[in-house]
C-alpha atoms as a PDB file:
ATOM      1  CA  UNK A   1       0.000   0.000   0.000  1.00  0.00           C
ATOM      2  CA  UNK A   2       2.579   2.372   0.968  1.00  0.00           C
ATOM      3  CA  UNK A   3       4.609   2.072  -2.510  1.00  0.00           C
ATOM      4  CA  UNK A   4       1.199   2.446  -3.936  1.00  0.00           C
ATOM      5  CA  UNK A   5       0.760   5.937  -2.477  1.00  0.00           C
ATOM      6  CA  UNK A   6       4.731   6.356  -3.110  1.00  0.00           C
ATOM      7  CA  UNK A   7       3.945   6.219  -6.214  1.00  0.00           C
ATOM      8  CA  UNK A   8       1.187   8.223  -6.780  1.00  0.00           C
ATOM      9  CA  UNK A   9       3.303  11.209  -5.136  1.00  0.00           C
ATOM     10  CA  UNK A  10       5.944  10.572  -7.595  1.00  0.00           C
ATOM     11  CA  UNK A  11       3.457  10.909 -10.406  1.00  0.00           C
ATOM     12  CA  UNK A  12       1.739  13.986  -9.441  1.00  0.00           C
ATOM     13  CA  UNK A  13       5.505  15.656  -8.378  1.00  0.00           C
ATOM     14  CA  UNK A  14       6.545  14.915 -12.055  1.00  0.00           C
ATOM     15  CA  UNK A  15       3.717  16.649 -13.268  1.00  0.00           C
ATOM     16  CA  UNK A  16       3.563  19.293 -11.189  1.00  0.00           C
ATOM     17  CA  UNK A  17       7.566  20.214 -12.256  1.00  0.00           C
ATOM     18  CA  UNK A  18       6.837  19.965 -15.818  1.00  0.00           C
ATOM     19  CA  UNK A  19       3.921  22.310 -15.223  1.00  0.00           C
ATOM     20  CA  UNK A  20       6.523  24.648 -13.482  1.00  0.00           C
ATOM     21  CA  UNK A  21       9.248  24.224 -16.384  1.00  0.00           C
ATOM     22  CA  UNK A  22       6.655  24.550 -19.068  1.00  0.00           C
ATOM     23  CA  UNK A  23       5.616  27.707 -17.421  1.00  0.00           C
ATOM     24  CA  UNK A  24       9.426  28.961 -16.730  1.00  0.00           C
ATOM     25  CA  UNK A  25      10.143  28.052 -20.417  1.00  0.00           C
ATOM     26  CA  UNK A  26       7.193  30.171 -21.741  1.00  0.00           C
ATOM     27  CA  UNK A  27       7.737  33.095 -19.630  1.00  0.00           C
ATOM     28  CA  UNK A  28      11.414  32.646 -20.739  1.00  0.00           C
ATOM     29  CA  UNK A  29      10.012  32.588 -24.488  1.00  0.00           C
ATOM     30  CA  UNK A  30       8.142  35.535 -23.781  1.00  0.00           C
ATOM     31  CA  UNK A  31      10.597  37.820 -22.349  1.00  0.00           C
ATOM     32  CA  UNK A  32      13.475  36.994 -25.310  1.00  0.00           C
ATOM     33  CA  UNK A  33       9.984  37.846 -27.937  1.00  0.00           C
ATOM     34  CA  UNK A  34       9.818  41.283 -26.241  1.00  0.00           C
ATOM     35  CA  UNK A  35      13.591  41.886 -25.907  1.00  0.00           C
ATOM     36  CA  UNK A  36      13.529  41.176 -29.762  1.00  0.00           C
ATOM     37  CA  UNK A  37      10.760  43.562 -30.502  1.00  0.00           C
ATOM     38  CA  UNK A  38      12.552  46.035 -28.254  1.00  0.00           C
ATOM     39  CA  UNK A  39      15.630  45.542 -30.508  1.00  0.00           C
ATOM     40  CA  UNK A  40      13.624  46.461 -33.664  1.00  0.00           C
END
């Protein structure tokens, strides 16, 4: 039961940090977009 559960935390943890690098990578994407425009 335990490794069950373990398990279950290790799924939702791994989608919880590709949430967060998704989001870090976008805002990333973002900011580089508008330092580009800025350049023009």
């Amino acid at each position: 039961m335990s490794g069950f559960s373990l398990e279950v935390v290790t799924k939702q943890r791994d989608r919880v940090v590709h949430r967060f690098r998704e989001t870090v990578n976008h805002s990333k994407a973002r900011r580089n977009l508008s330092d580009s425009l800025y350049a023009l």
